[in-house]
C-alpha atoms as a PDB file:
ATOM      1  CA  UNK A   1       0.000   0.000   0.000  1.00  0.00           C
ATOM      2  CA  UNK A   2       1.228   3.702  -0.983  1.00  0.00           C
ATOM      3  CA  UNK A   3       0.018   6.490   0.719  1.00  0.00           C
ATOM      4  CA  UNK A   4      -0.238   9.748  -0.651  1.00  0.00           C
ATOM      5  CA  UNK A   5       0.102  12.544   1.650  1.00  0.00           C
ATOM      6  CA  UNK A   6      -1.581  15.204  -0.365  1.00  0.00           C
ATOM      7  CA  UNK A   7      -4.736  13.896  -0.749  1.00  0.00           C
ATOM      8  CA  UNK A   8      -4.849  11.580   2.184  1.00  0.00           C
ATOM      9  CA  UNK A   9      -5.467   8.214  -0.054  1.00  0.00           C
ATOM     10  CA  UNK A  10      -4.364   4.517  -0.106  1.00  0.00           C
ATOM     11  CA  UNK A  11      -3.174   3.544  -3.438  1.00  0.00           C
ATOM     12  CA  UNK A  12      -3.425  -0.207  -2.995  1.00  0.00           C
ATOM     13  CA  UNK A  13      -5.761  -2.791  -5.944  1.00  0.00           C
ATOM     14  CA  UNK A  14      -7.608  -5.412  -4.485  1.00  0.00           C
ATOM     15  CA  UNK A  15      -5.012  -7.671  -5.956  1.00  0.00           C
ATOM     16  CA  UNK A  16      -2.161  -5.786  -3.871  1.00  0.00           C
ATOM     17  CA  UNK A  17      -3.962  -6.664  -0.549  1.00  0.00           C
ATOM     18  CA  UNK A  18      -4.874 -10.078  -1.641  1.00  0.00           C
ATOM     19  CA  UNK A  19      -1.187 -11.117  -1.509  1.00  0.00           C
ATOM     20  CA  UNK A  20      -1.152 -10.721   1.866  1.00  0.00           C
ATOM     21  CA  UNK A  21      -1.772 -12.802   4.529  1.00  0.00           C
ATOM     22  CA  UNK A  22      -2.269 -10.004   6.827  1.00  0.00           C
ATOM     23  CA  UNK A  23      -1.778  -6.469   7.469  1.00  0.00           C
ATOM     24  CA  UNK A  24       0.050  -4.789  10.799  1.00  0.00           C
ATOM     25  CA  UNK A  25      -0.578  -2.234  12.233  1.00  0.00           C
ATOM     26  CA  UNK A  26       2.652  -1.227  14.356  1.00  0.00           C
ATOM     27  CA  UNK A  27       2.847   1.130  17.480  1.00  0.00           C
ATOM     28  CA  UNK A  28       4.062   4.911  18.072  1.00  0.00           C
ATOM     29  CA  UNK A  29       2.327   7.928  18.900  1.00  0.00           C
ATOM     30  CA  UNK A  30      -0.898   8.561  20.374  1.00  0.00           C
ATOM     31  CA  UNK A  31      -4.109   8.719  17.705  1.00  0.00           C
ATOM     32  CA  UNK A  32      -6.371  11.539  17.988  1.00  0.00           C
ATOM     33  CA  UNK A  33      -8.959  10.950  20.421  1.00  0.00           C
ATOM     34  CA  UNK A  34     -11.680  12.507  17.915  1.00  0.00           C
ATOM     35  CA  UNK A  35     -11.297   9.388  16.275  1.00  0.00           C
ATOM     36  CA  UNK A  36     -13.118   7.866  18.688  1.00  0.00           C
ATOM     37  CA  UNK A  37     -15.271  10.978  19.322  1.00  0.00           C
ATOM     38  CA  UNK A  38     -13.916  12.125  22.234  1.00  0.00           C
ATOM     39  CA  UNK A  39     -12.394  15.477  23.669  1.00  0.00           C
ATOM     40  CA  UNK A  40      -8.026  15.045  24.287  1.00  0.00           C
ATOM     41  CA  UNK A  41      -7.026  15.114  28.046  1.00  0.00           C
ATOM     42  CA  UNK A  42      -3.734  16.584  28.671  1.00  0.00           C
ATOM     43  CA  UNK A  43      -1.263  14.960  27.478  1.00  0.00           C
ATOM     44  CA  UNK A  44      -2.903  12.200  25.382  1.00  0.00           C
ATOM     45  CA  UNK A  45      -3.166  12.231  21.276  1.00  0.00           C
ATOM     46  CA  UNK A  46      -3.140  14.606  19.103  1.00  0.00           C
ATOM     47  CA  UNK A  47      -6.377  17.337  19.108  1.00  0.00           C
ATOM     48  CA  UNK A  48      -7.045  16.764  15.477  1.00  0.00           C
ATOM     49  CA  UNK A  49      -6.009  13.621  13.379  1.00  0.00           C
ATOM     50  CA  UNK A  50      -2.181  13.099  12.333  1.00  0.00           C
ATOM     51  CA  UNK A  51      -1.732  11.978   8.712  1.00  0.00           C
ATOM     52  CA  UNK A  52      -1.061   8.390  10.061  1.00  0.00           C
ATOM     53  CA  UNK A  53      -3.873   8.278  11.995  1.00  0.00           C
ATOM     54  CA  UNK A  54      -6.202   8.748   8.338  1.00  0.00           C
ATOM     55  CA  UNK A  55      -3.375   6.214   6.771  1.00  0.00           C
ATOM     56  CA  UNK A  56      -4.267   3.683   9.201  1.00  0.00           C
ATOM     57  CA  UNK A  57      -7.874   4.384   9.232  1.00  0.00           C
ATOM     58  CA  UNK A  58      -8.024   4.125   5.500  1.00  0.00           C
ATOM     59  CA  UNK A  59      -5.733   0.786   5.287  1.00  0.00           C
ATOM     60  CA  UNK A  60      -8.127  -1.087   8.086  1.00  0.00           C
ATOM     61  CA  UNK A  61     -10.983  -0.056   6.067  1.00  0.00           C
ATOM     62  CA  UNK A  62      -9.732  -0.853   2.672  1.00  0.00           C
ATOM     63  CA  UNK A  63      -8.024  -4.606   4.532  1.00  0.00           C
ATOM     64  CA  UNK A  64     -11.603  -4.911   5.389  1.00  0.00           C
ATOM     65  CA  UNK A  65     -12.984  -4.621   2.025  1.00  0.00           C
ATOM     66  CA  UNK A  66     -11.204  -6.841   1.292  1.00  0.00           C
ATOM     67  CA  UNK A  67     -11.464  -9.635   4.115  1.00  0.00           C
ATOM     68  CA  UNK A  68      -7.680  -9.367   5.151  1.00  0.00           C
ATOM     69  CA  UNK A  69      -7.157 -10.077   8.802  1.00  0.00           C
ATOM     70  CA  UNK A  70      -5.420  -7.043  11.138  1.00  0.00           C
ATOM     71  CA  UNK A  71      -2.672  -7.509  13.617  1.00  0.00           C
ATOM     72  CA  UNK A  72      -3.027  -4.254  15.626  1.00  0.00           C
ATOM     73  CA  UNK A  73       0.491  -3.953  17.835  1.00  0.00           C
ATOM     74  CA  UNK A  74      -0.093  -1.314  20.597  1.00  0.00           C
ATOM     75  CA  UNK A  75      -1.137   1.991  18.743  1.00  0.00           C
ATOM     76  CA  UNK A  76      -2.081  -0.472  15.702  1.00  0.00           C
ATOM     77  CA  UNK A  77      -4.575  -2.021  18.200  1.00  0.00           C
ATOM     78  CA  UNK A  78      -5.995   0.966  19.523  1.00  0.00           C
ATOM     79  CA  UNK A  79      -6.487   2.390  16.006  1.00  0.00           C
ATOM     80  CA  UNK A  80      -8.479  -0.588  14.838  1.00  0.00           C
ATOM     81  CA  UNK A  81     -10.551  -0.630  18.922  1.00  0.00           C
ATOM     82  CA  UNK A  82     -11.830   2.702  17.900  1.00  0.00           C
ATOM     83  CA  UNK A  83     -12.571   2.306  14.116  1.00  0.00           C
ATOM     84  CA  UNK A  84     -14.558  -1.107  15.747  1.00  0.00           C
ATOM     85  CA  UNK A  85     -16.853   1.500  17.634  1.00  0.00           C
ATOM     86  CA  UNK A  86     -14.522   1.263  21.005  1.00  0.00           C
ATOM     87  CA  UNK A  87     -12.557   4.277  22.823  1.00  0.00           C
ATOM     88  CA  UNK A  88      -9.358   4.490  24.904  1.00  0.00           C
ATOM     89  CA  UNK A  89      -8.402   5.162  28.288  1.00  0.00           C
ATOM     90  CA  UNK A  90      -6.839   8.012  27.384  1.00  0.00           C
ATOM     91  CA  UNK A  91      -4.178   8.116  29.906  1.00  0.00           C
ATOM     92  CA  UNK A  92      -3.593   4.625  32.930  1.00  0.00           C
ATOM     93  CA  UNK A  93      -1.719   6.168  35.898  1.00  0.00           C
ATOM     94  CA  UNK A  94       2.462   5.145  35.976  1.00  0.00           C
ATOM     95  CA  UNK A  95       2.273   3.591  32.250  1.00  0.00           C
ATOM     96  CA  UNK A  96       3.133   0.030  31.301  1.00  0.00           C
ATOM     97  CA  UNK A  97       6.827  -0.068  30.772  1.00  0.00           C
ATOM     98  CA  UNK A  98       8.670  -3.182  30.471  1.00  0.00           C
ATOM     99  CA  UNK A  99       7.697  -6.515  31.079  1.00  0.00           C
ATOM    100  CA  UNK A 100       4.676  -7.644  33.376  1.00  0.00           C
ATOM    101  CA  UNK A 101       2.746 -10.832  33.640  1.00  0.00           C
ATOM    102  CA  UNK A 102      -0.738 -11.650  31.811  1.00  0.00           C
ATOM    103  CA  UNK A 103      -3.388 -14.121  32.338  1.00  0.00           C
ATOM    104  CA  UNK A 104      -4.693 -15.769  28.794  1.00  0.00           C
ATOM    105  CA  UNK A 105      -8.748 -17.345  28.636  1.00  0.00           C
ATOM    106  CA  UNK A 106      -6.812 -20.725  28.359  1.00  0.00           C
ATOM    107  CA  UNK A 107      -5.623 -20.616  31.610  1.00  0.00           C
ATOM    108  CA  UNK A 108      -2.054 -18.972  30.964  1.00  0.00           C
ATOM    109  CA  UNK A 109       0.558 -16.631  33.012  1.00  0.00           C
ATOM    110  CA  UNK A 110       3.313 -15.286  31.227  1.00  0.00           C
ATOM    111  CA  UNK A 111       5.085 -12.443  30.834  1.00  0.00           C
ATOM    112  CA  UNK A 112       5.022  -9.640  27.999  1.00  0.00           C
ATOM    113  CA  UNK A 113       6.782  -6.207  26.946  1.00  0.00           C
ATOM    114  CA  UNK A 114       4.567  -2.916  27.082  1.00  0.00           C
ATOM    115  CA  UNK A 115       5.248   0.680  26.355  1.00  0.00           C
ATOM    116  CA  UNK A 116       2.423   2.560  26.458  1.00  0.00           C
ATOM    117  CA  UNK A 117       0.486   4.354  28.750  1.00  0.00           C
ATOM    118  CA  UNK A 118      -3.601   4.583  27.162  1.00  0.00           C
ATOM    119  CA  UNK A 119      -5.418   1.059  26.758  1.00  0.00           C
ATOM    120  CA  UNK A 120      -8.849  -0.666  25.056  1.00  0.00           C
ATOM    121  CA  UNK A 121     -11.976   0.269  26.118  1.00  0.00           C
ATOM    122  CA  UNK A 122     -13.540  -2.387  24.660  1.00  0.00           C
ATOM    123  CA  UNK A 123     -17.703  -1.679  26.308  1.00  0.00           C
ATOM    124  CA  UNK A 124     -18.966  -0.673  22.995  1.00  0.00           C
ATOM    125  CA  UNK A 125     -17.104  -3.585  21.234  1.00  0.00           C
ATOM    126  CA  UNK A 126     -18.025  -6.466  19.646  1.00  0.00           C
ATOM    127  CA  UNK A 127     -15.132  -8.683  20.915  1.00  0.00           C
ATOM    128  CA  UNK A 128     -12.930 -11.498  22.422  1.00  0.00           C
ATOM    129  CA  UNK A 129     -10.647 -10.941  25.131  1.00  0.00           C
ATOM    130  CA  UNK A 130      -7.951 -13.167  25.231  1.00  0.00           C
ATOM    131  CA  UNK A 131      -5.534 -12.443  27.761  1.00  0.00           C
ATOM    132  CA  UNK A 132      -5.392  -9.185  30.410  1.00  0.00           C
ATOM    133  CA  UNK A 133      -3.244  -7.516  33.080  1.00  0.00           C
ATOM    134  CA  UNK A 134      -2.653 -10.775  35.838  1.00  0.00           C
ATOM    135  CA  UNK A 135      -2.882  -9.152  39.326  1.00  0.00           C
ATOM    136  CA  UNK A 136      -3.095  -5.387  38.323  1.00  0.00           C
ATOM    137  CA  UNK A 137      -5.895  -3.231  38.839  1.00  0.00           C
ATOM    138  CA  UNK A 138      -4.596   0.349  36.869  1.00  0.00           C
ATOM    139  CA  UNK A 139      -6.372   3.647  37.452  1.00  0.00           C
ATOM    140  CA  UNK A 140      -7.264   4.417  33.819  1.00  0.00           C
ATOM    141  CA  UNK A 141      -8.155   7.966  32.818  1.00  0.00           C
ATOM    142  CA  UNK A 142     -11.214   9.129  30.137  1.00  0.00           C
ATOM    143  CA  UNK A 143     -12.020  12.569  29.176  1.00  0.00           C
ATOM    144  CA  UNK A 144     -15.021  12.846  31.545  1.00  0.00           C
ATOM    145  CA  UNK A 145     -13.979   9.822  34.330  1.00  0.00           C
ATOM    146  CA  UNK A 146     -11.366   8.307  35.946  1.00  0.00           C
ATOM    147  CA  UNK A 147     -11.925   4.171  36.317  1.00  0.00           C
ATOM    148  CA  UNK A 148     -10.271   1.546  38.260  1.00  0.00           C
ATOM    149  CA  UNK A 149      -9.751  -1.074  35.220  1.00  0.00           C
ATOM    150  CA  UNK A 150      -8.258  -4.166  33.910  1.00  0.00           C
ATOM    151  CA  UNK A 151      -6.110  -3.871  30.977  1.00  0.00           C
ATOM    152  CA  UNK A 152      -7.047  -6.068  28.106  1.00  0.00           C
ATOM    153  CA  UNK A 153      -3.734  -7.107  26.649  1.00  0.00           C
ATOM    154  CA  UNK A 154      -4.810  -9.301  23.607  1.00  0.00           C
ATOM    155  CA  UNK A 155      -7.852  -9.047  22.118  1.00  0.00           C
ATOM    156  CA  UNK A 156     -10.208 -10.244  18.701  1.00  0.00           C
ATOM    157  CA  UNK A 157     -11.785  -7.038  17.589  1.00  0.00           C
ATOM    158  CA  UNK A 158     -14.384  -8.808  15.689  1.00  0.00           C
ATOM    159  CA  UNK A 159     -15.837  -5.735  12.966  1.00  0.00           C
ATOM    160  CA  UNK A 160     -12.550  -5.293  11.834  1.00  0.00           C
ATOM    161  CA  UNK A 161     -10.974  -8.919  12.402  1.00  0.00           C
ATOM    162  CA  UNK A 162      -8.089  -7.596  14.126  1.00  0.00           C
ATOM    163  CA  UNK A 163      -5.841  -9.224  16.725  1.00  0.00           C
ATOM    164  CA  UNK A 164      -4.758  -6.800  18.680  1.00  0.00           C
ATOM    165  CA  UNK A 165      -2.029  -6.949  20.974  1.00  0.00           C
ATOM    166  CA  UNK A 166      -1.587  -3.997  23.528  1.00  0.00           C
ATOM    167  CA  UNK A 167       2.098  -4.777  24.341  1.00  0.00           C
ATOM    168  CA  UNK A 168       5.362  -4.909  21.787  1.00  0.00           C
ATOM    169  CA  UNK A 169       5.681  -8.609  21.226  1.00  0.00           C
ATOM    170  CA  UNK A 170       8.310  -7.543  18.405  1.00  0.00           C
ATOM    171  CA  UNK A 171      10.856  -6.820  21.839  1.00  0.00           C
ATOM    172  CA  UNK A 172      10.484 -10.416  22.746  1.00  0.00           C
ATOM    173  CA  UNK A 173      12.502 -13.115  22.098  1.00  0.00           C
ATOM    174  CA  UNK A 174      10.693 -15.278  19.516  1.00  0.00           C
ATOM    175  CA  UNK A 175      10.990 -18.417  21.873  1.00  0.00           C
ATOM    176  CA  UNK A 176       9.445 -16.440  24.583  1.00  0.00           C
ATOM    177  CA  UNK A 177       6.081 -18.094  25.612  1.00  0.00           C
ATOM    178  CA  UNK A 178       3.727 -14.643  25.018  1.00  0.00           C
ATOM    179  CA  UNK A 179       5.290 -15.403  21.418  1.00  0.00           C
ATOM    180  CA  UNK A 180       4.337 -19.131  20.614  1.00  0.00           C
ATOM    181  CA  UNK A 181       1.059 -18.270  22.422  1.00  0.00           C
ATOM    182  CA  UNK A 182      -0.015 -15.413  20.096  1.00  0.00           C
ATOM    183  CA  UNK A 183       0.890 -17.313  16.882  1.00  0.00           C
ATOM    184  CA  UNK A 184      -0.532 -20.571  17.573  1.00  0.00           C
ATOM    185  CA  UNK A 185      -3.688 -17.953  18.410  1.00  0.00           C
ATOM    186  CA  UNK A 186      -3.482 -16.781  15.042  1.00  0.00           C
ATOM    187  CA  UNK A 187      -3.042 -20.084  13.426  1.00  0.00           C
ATOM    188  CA  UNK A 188      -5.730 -21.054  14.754  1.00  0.00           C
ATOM    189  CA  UNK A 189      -7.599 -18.283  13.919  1.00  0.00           C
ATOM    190  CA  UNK A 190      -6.925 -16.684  10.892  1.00  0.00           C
ATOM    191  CA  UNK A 191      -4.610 -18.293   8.984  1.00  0.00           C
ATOM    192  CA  UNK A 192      -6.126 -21.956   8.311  1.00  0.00           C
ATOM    193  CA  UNK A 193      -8.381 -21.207   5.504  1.00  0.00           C
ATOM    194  CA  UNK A 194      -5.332 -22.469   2.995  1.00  0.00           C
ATOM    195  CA  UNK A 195      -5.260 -19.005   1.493  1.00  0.00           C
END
């Protein structure tokens, strides 16, 4: 996919996106919380929408068209939580930095690398959460509340088949056990229809 700056397009065929397996969504900066229609708190995203925010947008939209699967890594997954109709906590009190454990729905604890310091709010999403903070209960920050709040660390946003990962697993070792676990999930899950 090409993007062109100056008139904030995609240049990708159908054929393009067909080749792939998947599309990622990598992190970095905060997304513009009018994305998600809500009002920036100090020190979140952006007030207005960054040219990579409508890039990404545009890409999950256009993967969608054409039934590619998402893999959403940090700000890639909370770009594709609010294009599936979800917000962010715009701001959890002291971060996640470095590694911390996680409990998985398959009865799990291992450890995984984070950098960030917003997280899913998945209430309006159609969704399956997968694994989550082990232990941790995070004051999480929105622009009209402040929550006490579990952070969802892997998640299936279904409406935009994205598996979304809040941490980095691309700091891990790739014989790290958060590793094996997330790609036998997506094995499993999207990548058995012998495409």
């Amino acid at each position: 996919a090409v993007y062109d700056k100056s008139l904030n397009l995609i240049s990708a065929t159908e054929d393009d996106l067909k080749k792939c397996d998947a599309v990622i969504l990598w992190g970095g900066s905060d997304i513009s919380p009018l994305l998600y229609g809500k009002t920036p708190i100090p020190g979140s995203g952006p007030a207005h929408p960054t040219d990579r925010d409508l890039f990404g947008w545009e890409l999950i939209k256009r993967a969608n068209d054409y039934g590619i699967p998402l893999i959403g890594v940090c700000r890639g997954a909370q770009l594709a939580c609010a294009l599936s109709g979800g917000t962010l906590y715009q701001h959890i009190q002291g971060g996640h930095h470095g590694d911390h454990e996680i409990e998985t729905y398959d009865g799990k604890t291992m450890q995984t690398s984070s950098c960030h310091h917003q997280a899913l709010n998945l209430e309006k999403v159609n969704h399956g959460l997968l694994a989550w903070d082990k232990d941790r209960v995070t004051t999480a920050f929105t622009d009209t509340e402040v929550r006490k709040v579990i952070i969802p660390e892997v998640v299936l946003l279904n409406d935009t088949n994205t598996f979304a990962i809040q941490g980095h697993p691309e700091w891990m070792h790739r014989n790290d056990q958060f590793i094996k676990w997330c790609v036998n999930q997506l094995t499993t899950r999207f990548f058995v229809t012998g495409k």
